[in-house]
PDB file of N, CA and C in Angstrom:
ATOM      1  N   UNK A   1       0.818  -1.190   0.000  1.00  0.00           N
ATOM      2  CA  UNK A   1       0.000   0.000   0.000  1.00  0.00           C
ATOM      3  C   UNK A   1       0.864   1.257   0.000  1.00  0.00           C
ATOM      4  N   UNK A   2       1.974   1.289   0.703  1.00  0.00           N
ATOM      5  CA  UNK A   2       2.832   2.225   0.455  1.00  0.00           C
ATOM      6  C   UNK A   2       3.095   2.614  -0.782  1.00  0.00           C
ATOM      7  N   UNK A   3       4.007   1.847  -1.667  1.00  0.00           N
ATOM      8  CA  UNK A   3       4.391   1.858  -2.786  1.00  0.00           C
ATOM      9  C   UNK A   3       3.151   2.299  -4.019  1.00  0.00           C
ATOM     10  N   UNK A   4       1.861   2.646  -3.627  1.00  0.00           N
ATOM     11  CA  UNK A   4       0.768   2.679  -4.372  1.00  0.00           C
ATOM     12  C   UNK A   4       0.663   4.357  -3.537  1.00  0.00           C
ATOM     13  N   UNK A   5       1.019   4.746  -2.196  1.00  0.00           N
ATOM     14  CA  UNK A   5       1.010   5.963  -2.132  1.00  0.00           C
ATOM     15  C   UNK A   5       1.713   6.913  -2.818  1.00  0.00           C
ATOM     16  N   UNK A   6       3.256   6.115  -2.496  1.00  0.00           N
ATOM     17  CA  UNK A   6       4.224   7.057  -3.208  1.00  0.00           C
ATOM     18  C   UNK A   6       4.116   7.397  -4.617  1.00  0.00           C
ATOM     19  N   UNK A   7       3.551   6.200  -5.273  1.00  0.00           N
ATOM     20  CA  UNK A   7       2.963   6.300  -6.514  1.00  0.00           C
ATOM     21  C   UNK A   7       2.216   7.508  -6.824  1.00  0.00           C
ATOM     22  N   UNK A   8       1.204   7.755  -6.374  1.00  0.00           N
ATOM     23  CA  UNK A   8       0.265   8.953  -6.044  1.00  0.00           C
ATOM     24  C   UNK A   8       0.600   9.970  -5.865  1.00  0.00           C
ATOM     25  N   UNK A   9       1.011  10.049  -4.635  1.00  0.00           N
ATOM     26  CA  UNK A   9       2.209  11.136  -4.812  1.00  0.00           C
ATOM     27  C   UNK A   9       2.980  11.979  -5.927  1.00  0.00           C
ATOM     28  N   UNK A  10       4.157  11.448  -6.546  1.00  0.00           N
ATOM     29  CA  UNK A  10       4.710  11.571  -7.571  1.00  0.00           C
ATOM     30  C   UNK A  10       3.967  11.686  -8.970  1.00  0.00           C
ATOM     31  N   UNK A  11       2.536  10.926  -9.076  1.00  0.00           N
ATOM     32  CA  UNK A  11       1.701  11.679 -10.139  1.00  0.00           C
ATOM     33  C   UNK A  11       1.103  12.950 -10.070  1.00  0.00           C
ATOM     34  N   UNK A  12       1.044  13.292  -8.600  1.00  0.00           N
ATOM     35  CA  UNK A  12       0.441  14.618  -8.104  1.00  0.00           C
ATOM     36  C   UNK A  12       1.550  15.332  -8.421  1.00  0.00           C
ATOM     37  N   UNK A  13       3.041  15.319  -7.710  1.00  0.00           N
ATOM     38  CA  UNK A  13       3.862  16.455  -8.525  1.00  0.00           C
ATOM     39  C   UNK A  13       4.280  16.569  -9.662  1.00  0.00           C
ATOM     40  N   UNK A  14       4.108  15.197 -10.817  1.00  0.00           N
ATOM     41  CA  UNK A  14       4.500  15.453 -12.361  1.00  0.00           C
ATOM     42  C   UNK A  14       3.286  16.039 -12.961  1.00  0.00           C
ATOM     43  N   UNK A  15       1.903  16.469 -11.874  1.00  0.00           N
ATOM     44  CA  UNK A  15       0.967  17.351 -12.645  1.00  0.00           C
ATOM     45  C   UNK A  15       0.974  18.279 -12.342  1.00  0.00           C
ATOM     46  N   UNK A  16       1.632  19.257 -11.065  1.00  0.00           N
ATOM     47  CA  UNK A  16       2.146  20.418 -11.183  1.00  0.00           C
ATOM     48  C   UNK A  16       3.254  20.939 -11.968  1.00  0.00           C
ATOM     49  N   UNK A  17       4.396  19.810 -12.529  1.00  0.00           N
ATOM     50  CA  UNK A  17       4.922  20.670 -13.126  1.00  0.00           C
ATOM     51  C   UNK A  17       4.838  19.981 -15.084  1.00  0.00           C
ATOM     52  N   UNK A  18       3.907  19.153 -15.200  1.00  0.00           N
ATOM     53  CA  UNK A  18       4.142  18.772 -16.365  1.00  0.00           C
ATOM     54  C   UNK A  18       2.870  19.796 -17.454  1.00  0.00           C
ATOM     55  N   UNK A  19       3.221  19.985 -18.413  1.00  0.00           N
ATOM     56  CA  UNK A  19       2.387  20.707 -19.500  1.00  0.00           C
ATOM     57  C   UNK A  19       0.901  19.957 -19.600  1.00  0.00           C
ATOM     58  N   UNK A  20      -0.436  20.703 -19.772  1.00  0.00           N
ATOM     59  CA  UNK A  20      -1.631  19.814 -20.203  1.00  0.00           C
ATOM     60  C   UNK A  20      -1.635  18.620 -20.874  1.00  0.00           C
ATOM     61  N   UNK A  21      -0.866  19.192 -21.856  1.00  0.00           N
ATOM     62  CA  UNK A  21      -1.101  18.205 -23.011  1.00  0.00           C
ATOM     63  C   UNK A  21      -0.509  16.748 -22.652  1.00  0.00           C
ATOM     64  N   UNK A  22       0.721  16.851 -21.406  1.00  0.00           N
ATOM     65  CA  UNK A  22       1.140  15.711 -21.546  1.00  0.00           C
ATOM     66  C   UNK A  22       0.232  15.015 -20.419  1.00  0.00           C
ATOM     67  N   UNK A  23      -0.335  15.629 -19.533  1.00  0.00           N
ATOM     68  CA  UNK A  23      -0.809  15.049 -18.875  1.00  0.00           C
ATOM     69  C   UNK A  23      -2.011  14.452 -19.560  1.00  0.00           C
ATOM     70  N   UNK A  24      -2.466  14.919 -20.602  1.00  0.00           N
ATOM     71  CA  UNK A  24      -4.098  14.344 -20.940  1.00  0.00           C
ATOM     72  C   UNK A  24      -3.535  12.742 -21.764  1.00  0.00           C
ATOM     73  N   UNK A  25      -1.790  13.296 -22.879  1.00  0.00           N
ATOM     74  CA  UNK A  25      -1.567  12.136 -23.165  1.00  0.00           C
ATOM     75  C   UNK A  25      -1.112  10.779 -22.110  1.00  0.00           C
ATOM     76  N   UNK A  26      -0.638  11.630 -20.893  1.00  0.00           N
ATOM     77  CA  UNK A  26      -0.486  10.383 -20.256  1.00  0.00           C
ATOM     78  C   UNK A  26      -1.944   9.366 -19.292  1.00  0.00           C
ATOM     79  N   UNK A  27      -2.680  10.408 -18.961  1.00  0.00           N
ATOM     80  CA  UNK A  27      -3.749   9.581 -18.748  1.00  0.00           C
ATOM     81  C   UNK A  27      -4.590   9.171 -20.041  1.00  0.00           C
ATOM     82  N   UNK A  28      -4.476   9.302 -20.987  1.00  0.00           N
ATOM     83  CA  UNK A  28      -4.441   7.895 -22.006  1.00  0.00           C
ATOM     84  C   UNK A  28      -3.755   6.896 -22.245  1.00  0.00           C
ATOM     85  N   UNK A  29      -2.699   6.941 -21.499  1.00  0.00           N
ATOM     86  CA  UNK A  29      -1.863   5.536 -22.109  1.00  0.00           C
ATOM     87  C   UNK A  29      -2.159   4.690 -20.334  1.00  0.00           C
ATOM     88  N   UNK A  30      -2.060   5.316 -19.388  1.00  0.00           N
ATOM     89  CA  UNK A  30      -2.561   4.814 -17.999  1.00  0.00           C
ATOM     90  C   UNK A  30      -3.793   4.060 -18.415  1.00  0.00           C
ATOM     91  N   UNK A  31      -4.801   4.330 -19.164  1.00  0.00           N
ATOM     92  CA  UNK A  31      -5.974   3.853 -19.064  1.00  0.00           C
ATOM     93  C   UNK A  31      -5.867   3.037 -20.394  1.00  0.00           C
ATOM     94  N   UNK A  32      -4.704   3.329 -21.113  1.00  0.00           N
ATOM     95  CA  UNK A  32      -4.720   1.805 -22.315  1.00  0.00           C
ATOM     96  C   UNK A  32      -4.342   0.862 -21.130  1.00  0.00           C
ATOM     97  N   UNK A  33      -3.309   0.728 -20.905  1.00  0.00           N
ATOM     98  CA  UNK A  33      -2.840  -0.028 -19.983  1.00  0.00           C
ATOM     99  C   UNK A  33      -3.322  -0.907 -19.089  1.00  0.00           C
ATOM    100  N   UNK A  34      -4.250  -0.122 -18.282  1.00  0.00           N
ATOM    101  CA  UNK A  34      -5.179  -0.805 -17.500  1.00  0.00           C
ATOM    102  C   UNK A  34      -6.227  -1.551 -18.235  1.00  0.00           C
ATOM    103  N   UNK A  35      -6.569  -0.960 -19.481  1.00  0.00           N
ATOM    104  CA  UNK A  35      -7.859  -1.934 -20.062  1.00  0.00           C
ATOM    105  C   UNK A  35      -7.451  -3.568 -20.474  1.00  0.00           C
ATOM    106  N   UNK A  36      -5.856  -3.065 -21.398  1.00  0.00           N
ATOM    107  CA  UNK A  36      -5.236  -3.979 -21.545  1.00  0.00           C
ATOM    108  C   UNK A  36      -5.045  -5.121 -21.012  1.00  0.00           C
ATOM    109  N   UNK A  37      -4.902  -4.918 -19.420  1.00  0.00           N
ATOM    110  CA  UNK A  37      -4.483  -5.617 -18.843  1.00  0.00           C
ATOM    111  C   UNK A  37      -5.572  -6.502 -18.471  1.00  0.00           C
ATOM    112  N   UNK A  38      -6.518  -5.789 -18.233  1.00  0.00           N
ATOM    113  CA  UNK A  38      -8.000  -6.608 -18.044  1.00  0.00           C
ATOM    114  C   UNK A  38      -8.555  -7.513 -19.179  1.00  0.00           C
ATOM    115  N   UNK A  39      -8.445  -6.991 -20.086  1.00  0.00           N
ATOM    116  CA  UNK A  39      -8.840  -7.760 -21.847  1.00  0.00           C
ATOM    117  C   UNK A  39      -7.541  -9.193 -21.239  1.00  0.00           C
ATOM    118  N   UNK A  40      -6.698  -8.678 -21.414  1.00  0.00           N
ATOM    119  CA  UNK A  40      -5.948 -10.063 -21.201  1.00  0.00           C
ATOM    120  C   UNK A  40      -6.002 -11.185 -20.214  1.00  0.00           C
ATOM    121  N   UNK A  41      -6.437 -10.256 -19.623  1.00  0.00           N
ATOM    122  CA  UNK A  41      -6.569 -11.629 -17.805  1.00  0.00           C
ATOM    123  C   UNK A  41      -7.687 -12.125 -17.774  1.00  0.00           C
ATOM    124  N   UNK A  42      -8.790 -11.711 -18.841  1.00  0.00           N
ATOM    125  CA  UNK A  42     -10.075 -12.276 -18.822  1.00  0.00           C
ATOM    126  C   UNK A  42      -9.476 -13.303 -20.197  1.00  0.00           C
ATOM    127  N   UNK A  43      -9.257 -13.473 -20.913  1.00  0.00           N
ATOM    128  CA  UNK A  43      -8.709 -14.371 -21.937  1.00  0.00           C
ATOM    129  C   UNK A  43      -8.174 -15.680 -21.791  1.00  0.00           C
ATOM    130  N   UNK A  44      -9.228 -16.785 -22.024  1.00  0.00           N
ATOM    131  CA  UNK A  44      -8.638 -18.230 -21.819  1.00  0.00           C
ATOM    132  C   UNK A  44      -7.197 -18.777 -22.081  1.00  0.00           C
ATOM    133  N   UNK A  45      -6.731 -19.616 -21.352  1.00  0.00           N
ATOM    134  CA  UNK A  45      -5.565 -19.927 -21.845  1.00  0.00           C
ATOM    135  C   UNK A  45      -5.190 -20.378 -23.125  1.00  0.00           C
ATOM    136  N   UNK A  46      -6.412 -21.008 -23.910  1.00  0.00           N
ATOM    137  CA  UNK A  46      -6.246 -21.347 -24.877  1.00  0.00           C
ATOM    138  C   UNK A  46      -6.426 -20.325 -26.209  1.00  0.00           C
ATOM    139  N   UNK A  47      -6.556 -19.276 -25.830  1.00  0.00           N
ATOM    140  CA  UNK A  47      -6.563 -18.340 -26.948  1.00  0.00           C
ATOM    141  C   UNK A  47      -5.505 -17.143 -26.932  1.00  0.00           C
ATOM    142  N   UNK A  48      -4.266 -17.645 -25.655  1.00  0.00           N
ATOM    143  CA  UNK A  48      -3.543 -16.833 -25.442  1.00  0.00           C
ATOM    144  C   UNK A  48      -2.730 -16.260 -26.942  1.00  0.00           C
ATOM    145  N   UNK A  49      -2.533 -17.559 -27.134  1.00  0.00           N
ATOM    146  CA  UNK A  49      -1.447 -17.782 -28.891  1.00  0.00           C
ATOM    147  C   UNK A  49      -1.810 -16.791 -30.123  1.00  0.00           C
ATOM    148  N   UNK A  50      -3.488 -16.962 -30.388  1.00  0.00           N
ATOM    149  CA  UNK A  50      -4.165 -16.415 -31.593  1.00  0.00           C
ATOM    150  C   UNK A  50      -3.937 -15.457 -31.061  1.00  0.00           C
ATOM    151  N   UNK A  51      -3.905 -14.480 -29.827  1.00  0.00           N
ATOM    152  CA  UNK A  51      -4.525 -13.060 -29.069  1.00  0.00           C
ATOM    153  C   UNK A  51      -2.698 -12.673 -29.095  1.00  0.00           C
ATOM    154  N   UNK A  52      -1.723 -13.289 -29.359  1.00  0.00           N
ATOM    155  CA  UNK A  52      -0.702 -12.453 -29.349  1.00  0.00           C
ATOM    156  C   UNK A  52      -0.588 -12.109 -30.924  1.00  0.00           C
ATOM    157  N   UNK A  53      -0.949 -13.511 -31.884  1.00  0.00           N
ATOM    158  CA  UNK A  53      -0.024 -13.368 -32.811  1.00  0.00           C
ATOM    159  C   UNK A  53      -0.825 -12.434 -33.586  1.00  0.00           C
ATOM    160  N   UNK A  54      -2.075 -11.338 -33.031  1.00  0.00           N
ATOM    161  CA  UNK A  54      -2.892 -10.018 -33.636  1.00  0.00           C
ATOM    162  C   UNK A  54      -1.999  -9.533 -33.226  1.00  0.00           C
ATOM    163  N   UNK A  55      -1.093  -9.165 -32.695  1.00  0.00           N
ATOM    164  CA  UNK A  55      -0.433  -7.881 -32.229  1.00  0.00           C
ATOM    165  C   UNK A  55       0.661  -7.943 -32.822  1.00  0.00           C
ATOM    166  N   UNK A  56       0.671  -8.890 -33.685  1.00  0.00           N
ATOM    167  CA  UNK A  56       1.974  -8.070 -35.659  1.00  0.00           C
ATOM    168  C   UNK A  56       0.780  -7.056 -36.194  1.00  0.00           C
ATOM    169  N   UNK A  57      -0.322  -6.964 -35.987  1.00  0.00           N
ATOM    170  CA  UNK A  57      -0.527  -5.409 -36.466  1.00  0.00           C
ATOM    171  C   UNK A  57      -0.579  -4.512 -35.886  1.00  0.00           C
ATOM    172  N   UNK A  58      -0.403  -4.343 -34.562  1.00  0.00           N
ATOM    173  CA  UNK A  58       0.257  -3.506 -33.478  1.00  0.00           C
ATOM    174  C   UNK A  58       1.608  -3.091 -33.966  1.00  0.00           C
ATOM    175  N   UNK A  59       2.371  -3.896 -33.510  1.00  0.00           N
ATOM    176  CA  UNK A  59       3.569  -4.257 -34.161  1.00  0.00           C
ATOM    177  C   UNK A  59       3.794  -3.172 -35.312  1.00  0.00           C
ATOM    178  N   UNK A  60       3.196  -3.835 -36.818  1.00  0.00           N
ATOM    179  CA  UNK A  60       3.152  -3.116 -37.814  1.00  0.00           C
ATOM    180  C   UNK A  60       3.251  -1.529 -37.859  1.00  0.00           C
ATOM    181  N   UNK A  61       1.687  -1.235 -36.790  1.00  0.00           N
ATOM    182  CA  UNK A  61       1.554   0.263 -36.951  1.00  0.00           C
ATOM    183  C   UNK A  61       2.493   0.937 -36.244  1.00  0.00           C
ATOM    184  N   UNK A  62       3.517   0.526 -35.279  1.00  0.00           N
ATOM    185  CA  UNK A  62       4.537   1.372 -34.917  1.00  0.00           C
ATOM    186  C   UNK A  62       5.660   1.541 -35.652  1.00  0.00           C
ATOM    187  N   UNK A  63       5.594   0.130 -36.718  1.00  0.00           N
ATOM    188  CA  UNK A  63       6.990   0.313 -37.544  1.00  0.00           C
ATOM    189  C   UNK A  63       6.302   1.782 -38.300  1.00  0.00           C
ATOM    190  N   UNK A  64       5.647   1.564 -38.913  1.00  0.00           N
ATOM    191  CA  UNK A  64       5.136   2.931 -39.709  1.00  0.00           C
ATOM    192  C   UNK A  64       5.026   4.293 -39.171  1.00  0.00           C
ATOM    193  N   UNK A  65       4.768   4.353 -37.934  1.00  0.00           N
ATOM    194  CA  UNK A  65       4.578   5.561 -37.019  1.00  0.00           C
ATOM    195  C   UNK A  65       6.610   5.768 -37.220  1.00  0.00           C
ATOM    196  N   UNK A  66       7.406   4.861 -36.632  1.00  0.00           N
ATOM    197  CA  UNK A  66       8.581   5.177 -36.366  1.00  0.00           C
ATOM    198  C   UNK A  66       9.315   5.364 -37.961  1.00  0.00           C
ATOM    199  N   UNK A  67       8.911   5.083 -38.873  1.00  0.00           N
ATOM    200  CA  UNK A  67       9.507   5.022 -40.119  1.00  0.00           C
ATOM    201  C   UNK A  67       9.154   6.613 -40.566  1.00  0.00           C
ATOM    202  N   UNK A  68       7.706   6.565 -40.402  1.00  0.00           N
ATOM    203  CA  UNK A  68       7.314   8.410 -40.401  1.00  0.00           C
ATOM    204  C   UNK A  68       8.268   9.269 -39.853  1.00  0.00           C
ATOM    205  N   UNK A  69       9.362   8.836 -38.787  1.00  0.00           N
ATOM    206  CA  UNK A  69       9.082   9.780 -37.784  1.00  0.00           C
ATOM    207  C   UNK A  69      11.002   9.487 -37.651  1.00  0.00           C
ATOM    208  N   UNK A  70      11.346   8.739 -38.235  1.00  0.00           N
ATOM    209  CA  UNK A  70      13.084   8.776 -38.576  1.00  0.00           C
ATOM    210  C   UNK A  70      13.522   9.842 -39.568  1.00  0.00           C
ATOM    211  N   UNK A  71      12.640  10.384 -40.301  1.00  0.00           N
ATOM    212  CA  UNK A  71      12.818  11.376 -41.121  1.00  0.00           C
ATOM    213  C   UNK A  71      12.972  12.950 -40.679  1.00  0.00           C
ATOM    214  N   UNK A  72      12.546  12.685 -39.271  1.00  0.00           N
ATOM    215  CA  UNK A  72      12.866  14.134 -38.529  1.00  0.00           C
ATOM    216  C   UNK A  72      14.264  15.218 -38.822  1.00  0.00           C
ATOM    217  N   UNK A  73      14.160  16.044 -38.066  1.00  0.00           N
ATOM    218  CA  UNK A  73      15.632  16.861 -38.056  1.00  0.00           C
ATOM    219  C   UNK A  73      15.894  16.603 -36.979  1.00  0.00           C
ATOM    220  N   UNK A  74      15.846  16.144 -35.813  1.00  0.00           N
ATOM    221  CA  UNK A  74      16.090  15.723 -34.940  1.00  0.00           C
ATOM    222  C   UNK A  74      16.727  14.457 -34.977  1.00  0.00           C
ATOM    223  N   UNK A  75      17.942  14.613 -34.194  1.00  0.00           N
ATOM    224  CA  UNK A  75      18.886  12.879 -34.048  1.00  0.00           C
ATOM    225  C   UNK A  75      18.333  12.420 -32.786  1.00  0.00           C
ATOM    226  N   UNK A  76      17.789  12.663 -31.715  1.00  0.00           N
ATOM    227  CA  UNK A  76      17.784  11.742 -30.935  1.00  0.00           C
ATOM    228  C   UNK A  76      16.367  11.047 -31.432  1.00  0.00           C
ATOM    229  N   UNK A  77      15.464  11.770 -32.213  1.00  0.00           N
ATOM    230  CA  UNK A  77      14.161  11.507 -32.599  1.00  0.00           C
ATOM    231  C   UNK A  77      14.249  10.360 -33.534  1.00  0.00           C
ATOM    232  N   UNK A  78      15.576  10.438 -34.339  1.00  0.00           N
ATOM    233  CA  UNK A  78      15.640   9.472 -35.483  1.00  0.00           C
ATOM    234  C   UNK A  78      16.288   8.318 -34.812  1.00  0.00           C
ATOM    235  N   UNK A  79      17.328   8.498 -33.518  1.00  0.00           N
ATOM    236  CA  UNK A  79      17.990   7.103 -32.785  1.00  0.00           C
ATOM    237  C   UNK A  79      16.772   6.593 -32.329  1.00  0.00           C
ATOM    238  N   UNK A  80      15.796   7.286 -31.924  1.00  0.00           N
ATOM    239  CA  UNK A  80      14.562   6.241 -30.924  1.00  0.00           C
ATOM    240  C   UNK A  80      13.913   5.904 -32.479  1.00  0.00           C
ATOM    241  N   UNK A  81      13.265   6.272 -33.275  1.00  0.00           N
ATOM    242  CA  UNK A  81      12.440   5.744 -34.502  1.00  0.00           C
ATOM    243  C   UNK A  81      13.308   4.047 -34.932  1.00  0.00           C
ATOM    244  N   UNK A  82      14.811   4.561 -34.928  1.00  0.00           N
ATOM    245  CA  UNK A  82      15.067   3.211 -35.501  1.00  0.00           C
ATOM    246  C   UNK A  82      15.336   2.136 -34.881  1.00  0.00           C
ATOM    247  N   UNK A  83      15.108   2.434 -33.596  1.00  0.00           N
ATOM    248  CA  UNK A  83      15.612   1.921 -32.229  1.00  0.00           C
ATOM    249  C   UNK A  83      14.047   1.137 -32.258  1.00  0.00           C
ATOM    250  N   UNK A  84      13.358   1.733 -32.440  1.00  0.00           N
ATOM    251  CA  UNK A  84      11.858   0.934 -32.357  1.00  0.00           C
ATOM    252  C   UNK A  84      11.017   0.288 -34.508  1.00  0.00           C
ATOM    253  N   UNK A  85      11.834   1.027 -34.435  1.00  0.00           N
ATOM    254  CA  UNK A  85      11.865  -0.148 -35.948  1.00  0.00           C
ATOM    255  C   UNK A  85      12.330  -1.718 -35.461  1.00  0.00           C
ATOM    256  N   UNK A  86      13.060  -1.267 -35.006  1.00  0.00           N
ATOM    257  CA  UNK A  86      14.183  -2.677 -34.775  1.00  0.00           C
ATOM    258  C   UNK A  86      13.875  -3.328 -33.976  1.00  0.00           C
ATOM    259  N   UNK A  87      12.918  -3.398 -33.096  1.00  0.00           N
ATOM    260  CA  UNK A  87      12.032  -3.925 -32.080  1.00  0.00           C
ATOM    261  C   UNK A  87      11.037  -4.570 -32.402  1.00  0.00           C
ATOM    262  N   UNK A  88       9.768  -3.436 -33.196  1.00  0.00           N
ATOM    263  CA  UNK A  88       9.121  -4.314 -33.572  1.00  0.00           C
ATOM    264  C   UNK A  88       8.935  -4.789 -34.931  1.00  0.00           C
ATOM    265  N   UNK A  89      10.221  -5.355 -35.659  1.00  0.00           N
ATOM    266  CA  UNK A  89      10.863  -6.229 -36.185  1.00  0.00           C
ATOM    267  C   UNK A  89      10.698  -7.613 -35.748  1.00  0.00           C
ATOM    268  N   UNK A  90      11.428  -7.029 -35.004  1.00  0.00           N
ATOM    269  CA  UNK A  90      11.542  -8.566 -34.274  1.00  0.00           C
ATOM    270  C   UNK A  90      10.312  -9.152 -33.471  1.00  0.00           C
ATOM    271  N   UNK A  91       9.199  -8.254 -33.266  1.00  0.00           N
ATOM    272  CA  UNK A  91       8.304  -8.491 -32.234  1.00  0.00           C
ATOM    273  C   UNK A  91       7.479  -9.798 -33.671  1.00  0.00           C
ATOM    274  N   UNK A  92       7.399  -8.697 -34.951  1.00  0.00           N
ATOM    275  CA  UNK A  92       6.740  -8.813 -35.854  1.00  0.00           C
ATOM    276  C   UNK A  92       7.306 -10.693 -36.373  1.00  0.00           C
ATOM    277  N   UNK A  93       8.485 -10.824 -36.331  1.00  0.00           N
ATOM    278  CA  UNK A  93       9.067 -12.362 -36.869  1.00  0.00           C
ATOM    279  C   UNK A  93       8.521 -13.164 -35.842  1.00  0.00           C
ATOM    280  N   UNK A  94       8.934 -12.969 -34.478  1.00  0.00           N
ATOM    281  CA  UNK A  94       8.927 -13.786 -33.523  1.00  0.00           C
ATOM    282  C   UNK A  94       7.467 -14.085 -33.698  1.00  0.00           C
ATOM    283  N   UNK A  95       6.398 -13.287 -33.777  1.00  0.00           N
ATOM    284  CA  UNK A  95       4.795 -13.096 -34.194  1.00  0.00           C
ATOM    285  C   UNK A  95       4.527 -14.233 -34.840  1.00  0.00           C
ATOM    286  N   UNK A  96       4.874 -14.307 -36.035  1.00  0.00           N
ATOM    287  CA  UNK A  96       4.781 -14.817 -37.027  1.00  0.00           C
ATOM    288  C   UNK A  96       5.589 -16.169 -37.157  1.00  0.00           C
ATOM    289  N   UNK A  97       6.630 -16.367 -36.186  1.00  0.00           N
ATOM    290  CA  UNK A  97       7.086 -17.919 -35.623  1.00  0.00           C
ATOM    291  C   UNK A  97       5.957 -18.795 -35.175  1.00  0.00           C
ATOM    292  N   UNK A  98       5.532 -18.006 -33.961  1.00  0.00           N
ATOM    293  CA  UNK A  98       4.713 -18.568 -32.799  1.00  0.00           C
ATOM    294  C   UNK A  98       3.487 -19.007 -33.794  1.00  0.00           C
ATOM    295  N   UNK A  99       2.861 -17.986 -34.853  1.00  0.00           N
ATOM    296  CA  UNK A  99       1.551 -18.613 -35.547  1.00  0.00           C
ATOM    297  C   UNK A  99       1.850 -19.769 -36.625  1.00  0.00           C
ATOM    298  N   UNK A 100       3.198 -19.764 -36.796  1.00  0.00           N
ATOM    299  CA  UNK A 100       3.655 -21.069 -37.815  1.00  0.00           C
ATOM    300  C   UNK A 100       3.318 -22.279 -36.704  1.00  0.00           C
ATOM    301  N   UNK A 101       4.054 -22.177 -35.909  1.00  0.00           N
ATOM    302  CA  UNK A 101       3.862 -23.284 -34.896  1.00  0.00           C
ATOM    303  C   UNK A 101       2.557 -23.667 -34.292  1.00  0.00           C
ATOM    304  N   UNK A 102       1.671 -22.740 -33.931  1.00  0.00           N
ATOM    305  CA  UNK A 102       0.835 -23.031 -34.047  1.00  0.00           C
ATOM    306  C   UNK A 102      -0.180 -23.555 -34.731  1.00  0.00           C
ATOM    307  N   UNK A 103      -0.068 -23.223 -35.908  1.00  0.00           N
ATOM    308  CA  UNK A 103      -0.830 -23.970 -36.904  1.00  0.00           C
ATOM    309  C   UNK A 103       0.029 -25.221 -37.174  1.00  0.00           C
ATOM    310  N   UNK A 104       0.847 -25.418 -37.314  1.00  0.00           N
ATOM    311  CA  UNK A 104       1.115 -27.215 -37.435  1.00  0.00           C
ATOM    312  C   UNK A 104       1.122 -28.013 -36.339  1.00  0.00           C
ATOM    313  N   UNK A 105       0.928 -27.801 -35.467  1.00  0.00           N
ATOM    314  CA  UNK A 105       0.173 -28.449 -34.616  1.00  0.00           C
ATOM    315  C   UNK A 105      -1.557 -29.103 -34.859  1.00  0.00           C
ATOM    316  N   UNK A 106      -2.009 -28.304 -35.696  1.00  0.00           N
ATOM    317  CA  UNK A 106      -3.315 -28.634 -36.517  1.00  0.00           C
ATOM    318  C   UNK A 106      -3.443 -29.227 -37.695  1.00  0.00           C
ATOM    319  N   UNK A 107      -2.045 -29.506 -38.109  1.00  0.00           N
ATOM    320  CA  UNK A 107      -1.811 -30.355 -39.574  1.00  0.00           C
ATOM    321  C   UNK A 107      -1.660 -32.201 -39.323  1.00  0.00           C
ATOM    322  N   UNK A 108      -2.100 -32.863 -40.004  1.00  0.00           N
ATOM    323  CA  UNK A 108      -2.183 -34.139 -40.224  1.00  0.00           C
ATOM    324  C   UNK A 108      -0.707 -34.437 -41.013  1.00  0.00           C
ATOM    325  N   UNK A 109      -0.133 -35.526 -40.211  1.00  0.00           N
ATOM    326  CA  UNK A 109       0.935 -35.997 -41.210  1.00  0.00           C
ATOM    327  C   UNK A 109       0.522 -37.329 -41.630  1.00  0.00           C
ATOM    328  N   UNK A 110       0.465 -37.574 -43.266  1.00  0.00           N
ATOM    329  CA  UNK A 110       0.046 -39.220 -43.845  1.00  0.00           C
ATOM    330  C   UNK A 110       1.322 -39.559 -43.526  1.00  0.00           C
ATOM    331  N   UNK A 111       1.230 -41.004 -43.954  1.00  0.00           N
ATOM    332  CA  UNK A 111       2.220 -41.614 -43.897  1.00  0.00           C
ATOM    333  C   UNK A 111       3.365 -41.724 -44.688  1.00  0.00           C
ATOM    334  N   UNK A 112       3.395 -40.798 -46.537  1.00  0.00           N
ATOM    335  CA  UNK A 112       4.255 -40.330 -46.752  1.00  0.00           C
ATOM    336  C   UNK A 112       5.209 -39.386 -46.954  1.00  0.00           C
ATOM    337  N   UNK A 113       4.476 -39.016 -45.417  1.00  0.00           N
ATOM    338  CA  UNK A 113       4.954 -37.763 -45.127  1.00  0.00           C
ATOM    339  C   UNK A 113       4.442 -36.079 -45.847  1.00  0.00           C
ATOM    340  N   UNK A 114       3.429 -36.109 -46.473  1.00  0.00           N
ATOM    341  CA  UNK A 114       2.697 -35.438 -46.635  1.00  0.00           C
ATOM    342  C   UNK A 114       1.931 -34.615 -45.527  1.00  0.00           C
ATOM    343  N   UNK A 115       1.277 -33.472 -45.640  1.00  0.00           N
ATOM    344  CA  UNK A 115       0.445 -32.788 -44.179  1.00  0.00           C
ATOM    345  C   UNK A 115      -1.126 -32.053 -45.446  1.00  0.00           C
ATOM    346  N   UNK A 116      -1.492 -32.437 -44.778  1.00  0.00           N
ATOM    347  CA  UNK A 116      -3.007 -31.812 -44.782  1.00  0.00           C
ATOM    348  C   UNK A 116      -3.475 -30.992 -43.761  1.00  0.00           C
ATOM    349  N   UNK A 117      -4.151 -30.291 -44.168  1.00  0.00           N
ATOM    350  CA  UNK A 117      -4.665 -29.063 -43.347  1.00  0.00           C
ATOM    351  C   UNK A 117      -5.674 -29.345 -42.884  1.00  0.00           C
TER     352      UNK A 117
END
């Protein structure tokens, strides 16, 4: 309970000294977060797999946001863009591992070695 005060706390002084705007953006991402987290914990175990491997279009839309956004005049703007290219890259393969595997697990092997779907 402490650690949930101090918490409190410290959101109370980053809203005295932080700008509107960031505060309105940050209580939007507080409240993605939290929904998130609920969508997921209500989610059977067995649909954990299908429910990640949607999020290569998550994935996707940040490569594009960060690909937009490497083009800046700004260098530290363009080290984080490619810095998160390169992330979800990889988020995007690894994605796309896990749904290979998953689906052959649903394939039939005949006996000469053939697979049917």
């Amino acid at each position: 309970m402490g650690l949930l005060a101090v918490g409190g706390v410290l959101m109370l002084l980053l809203g005295q000294v932080a700008p509107a705007s960031f505060m309105q953006h940050f209580i939007v991402f507080v409240l993605a977060c939290f929904i998130g987290f609920q969508v997921i914990w209500k989610v059977s175990h067995s649909l954990h797999t299908p429910l990640m491997a949607v999020t290569n279009a998550i994935s996707g839309i940040i490569i594009l946001g960060a690909i937009l956004q490497i083009g800046s005049g700004s260098i530290v703007v363009s080290v984080l863009a490619a810095i998160s290219v390169l992330i979800a890259s990889i988020n995007i393969v690894g994605g796309f591992l896990v749904t290979r595997r998953m689906l052959a697990m649903f394939q039939k092997i005949l006996s000469g070695g053939e697979t049917i779907c």
